[in-house]
C-alpha atoms as a PDB file:
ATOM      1  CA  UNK A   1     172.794  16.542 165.130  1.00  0.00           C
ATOM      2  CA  UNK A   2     175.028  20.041 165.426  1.00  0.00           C
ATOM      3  CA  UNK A   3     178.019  18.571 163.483  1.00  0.00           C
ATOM      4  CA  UNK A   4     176.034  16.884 159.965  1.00  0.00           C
ATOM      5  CA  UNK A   5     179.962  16.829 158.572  1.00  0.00           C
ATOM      6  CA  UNK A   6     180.224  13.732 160.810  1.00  0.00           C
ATOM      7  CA  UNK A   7     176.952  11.997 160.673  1.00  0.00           C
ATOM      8  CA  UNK A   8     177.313   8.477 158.959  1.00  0.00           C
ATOM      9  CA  UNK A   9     174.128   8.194 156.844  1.00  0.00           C
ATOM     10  CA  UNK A  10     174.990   4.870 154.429  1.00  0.00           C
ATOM     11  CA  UNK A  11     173.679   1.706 155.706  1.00  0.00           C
ATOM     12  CA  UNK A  12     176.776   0.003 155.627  1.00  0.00           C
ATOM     13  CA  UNK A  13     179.108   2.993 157.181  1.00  0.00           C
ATOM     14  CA  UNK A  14     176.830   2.442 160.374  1.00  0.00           C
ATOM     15  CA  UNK A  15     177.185  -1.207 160.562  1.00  0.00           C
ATOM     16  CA  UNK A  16     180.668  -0.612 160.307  1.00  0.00           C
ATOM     17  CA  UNK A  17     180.764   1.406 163.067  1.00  0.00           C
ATOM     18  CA  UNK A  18     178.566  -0.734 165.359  1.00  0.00           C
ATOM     19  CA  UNK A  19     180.920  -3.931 164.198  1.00  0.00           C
ATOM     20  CA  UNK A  20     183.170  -1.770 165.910  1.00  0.00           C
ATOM     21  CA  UNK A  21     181.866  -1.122 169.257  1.00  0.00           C
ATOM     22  CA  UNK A  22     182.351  -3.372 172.274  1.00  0.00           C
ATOM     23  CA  UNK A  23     180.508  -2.354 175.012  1.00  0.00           C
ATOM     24  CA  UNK A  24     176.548  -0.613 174.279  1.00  0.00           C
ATOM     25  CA  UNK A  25     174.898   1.228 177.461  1.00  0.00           C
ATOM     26  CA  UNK A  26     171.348   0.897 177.816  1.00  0.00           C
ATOM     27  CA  UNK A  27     169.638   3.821 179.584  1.00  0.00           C
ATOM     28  CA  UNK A  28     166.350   2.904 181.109  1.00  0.00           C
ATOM     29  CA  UNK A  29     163.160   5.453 182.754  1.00  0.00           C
ATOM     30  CA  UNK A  30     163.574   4.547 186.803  1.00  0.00           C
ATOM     31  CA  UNK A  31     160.959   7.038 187.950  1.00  0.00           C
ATOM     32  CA  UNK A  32     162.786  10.720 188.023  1.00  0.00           C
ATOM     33  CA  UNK A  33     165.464   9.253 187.395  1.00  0.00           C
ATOM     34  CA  UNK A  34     167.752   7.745 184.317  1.00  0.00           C
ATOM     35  CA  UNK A  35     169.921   4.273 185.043  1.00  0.00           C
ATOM     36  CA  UNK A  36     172.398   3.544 182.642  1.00  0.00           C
ATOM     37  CA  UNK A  37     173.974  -0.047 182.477  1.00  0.00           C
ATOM     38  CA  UNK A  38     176.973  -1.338 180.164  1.00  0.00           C
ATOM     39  CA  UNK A  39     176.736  -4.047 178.455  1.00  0.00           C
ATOM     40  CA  UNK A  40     177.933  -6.850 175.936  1.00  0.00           C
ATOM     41  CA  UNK A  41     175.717  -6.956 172.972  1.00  0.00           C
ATOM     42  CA  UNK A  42     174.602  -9.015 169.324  1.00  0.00           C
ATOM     43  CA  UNK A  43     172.806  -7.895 167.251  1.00  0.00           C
ATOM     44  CA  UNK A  44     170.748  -8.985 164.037  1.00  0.00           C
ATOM     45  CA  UNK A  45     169.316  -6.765 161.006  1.00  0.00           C
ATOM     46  CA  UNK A  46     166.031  -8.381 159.317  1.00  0.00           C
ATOM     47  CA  UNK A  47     163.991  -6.668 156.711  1.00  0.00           C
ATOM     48  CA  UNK A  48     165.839  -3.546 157.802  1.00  0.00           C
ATOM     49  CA  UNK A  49     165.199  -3.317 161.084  1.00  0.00           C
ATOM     50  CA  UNK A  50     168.198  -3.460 163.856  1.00  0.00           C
ATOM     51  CA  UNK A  51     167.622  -5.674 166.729  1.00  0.00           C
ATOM     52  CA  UNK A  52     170.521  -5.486 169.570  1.00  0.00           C
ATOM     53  CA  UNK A  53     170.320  -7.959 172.203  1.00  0.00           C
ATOM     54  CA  UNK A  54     171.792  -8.302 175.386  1.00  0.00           C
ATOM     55  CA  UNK A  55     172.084 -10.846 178.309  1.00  0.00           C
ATOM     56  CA  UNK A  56     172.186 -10.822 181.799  1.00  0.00           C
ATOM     57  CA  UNK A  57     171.133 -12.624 185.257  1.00  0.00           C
ATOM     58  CA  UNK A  58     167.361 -13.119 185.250  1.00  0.00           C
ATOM     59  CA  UNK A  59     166.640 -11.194 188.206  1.00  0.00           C
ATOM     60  CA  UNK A  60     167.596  -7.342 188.846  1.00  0.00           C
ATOM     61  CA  UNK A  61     167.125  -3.465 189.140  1.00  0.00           C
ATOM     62  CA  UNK A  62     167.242  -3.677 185.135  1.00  0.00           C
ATOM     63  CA  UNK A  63     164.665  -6.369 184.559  1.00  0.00           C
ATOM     64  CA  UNK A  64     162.215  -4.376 186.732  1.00  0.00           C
ATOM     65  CA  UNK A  65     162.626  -1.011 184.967  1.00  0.00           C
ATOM     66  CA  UNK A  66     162.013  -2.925 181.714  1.00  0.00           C
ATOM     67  CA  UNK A  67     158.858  -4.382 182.635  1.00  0.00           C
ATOM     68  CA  UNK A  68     157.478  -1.178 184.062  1.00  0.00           C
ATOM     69  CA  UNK A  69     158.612   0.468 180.730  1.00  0.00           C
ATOM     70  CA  UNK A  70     160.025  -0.725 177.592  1.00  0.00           C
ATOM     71  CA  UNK A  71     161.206   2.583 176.094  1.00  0.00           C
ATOM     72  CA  UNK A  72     164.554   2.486 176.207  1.00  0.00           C
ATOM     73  CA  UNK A  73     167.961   4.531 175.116  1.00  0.00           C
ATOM     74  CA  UNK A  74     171.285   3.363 174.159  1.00  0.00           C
ATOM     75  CA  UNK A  75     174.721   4.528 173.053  1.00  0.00           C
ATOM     76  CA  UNK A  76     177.781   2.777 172.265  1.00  0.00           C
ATOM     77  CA  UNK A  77     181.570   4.401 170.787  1.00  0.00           C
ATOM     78  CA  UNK A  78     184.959   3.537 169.745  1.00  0.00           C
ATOM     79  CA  UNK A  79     187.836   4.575 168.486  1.00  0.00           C
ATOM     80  CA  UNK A  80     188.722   6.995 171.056  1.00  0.00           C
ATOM     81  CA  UNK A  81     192.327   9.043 170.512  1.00  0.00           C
ATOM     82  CA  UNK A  82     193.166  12.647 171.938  1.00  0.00           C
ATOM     83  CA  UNK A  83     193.775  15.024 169.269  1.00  0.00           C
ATOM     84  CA  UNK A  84     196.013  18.001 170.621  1.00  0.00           C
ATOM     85  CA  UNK A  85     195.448  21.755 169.171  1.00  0.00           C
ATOM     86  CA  UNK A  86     197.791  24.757 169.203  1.00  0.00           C
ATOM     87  CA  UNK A  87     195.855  26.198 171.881  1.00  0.00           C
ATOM     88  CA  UNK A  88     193.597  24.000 174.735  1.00  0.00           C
ATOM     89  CA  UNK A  89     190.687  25.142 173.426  1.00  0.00           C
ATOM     90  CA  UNK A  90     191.297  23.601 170.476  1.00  0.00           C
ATOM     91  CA  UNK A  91     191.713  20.126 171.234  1.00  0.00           C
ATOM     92  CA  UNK A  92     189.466  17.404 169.717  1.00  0.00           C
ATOM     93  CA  UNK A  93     188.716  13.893 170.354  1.00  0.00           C
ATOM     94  CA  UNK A  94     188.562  10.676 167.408  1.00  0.00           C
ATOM     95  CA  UNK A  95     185.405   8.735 167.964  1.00  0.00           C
ATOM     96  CA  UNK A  96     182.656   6.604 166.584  1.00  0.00           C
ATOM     97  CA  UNK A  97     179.474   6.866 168.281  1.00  0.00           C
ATOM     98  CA  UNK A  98     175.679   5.393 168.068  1.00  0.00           C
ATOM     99  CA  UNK A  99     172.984   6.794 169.729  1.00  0.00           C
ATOM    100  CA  UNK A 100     169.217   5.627 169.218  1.00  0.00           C
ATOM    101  CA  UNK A 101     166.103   4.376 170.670  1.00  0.00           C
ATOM    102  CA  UNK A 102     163.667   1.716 170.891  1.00  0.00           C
ATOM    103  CA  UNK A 103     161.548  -0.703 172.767  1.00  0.00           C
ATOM    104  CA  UNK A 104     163.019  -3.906 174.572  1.00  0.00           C
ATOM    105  CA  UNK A 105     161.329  -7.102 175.743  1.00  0.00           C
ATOM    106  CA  UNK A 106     162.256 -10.352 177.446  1.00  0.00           C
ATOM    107  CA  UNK A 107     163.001 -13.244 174.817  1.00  0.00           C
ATOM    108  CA  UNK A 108     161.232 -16.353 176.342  1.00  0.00           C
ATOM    109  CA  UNK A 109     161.278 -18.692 173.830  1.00  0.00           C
ATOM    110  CA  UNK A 110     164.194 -21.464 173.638  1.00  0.00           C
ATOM    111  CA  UNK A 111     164.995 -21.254 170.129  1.00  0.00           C
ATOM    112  CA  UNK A 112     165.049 -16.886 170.182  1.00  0.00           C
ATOM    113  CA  UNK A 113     166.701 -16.623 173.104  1.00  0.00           C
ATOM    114  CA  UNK A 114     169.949 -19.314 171.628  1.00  0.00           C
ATOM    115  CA  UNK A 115     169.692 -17.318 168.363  1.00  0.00           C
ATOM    116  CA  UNK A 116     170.599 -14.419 170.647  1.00  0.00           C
ATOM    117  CA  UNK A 117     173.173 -15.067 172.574  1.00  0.00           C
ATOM    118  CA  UNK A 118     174.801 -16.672 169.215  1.00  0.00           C
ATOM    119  CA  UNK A 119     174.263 -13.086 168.022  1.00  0.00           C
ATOM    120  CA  UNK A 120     175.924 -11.956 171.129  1.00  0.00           C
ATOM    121  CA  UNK A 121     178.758 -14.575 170.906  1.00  0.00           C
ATOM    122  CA  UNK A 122     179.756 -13.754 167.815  1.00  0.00           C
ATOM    123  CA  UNK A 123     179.818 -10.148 167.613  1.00  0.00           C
ATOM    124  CA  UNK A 124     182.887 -10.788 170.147  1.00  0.00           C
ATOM    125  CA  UNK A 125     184.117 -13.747 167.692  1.00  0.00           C
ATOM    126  CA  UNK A 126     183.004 -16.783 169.272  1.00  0.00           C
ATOM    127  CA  UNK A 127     180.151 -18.142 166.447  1.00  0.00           C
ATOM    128  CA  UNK A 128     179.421 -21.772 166.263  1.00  0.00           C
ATOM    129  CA  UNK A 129     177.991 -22.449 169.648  1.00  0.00           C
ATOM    130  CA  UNK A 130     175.050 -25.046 170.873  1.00  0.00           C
ATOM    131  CA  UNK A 131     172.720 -23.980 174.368  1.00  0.00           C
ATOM    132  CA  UNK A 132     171.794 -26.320 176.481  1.00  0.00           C
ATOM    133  CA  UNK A 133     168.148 -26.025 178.405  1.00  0.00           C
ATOM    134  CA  UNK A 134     170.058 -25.420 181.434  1.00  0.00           C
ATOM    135  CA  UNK A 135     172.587 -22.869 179.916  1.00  0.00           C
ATOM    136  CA  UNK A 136     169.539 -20.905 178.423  1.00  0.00           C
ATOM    137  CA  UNK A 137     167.556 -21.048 181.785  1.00  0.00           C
ATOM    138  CA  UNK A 138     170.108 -19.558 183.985  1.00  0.00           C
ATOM    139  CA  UNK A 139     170.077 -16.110 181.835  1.00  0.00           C
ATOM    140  CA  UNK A 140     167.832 -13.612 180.613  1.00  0.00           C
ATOM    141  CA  UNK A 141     167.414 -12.321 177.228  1.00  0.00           C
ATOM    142  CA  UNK A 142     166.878  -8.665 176.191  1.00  0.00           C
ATOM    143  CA  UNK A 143     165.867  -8.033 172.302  1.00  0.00           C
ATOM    144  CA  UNK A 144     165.683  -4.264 171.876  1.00  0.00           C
ATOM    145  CA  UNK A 145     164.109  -3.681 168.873  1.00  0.00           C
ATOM    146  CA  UNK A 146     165.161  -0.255 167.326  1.00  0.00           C
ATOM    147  CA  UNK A 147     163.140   2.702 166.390  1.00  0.00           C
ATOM    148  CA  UNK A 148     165.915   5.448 165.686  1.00  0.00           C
ATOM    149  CA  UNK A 149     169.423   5.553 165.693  1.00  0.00           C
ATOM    150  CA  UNK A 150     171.722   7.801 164.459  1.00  0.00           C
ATOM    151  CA  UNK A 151     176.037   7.577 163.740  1.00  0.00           C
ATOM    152  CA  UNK A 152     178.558   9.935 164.098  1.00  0.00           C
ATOM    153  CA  UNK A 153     182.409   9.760 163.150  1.00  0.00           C
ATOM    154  CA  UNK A 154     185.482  11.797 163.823  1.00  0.00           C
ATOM    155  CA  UNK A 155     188.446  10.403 162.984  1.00  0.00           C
END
C-alpha cells in the first residue's frame, strides 16, 4: 500500500469500516479474463478469521467460475465525497475501502447455509429470521473464507 498514512491496521477500525460497506464485488479468474460481480454480503469472524458470504440464484456464469477455481478477489468502499483543491490537480476523494483475498465454496448444508443468509440479513438490519427448506433450496450460498485483506481510509 503507497499511502501507509491511510491504512487501517486495528482490528476493530476494519470492522468498522466493513460495517460500513453495502455492496462487496467479488472478482473471479474466467480464463484470460477477470469478471467482477456486485453483491450483498454477511459476514462472520470466528477464531479470527473473516468469512463474507454471499447469495445468489443457484445456477450461473459465477457458480461455474467458482467451481473451476476458488481463488477469488474482492473489494468493497464507502463513504465517498469529492474533495475540491485550489488547483484540479489537487482534488481528492473521502473513502473507505477493503481489498483482500481468499478462497470461496458452495455452503450445502441446511443449517450453514440459514446461518448465512442470517449473516447476510442482518448486516442490512433485518436479524431474527427463520428459513424454510424451500426458501434455502431456491438459493445458493457462497462462504468466502479470507486469506488477506487490507483497509484504507480517507476522510
Amino acid at each position: 500500500m503507497r499511502r501507509k498514512d491511510r491504512q487501517v491496521t486495528d482490528w476493530d477500525g476494519m470492522l468498522e469500516v466493513l460495517d460500513s460497506c453495502d455492496c462487496c464485488r467479488l472478482g473471479l479468474s474466467d480464463g484470460n479474463e477477470v469478471y467482477i460481480v456486485p453483491l450483498s454480503f454477511g459476514y462472520s469472524v470466528e477464531n479470527g478469521i473473516l468469512r463474507l458470504f454471499f447469495h445468489c440464484a443457484p445456477e450461473g456464469r459465477k457458480l461455474d467460475l467458482l467451481r473451476q477455481n476458488s481463488k477469488v478477489s474482492f473489494e468493497m468502499d464507502s463513504g465517498h465525497a469529492f474533495l475540491p483543491g485550489n488547483r484540479p490537480c489537487t482534488c481528492s476523494f473521502s473513502f473507505r475501502s477493503i481489498m483482500g483475498t481468499g478462497h470461496a465454496c458452495m455452503l450445502d448444508d441446511a443449517v450453514a447455509k440459514a446461518a448465512a443468509l442470517e449473516a447476510i440479513l442482518s448486516h442490512y438490519g433485518q436479524s431474527g429470521n427463520s428459513f424454510s427448506g424451500v426458501d434455502l433450496d431456491s438459493v445458493a450460498v457462497i462462504m468466502l473464507s479470507v486469506e488477506q485483506w487490507s483497509c484504507k481510509k480517507h476522510l
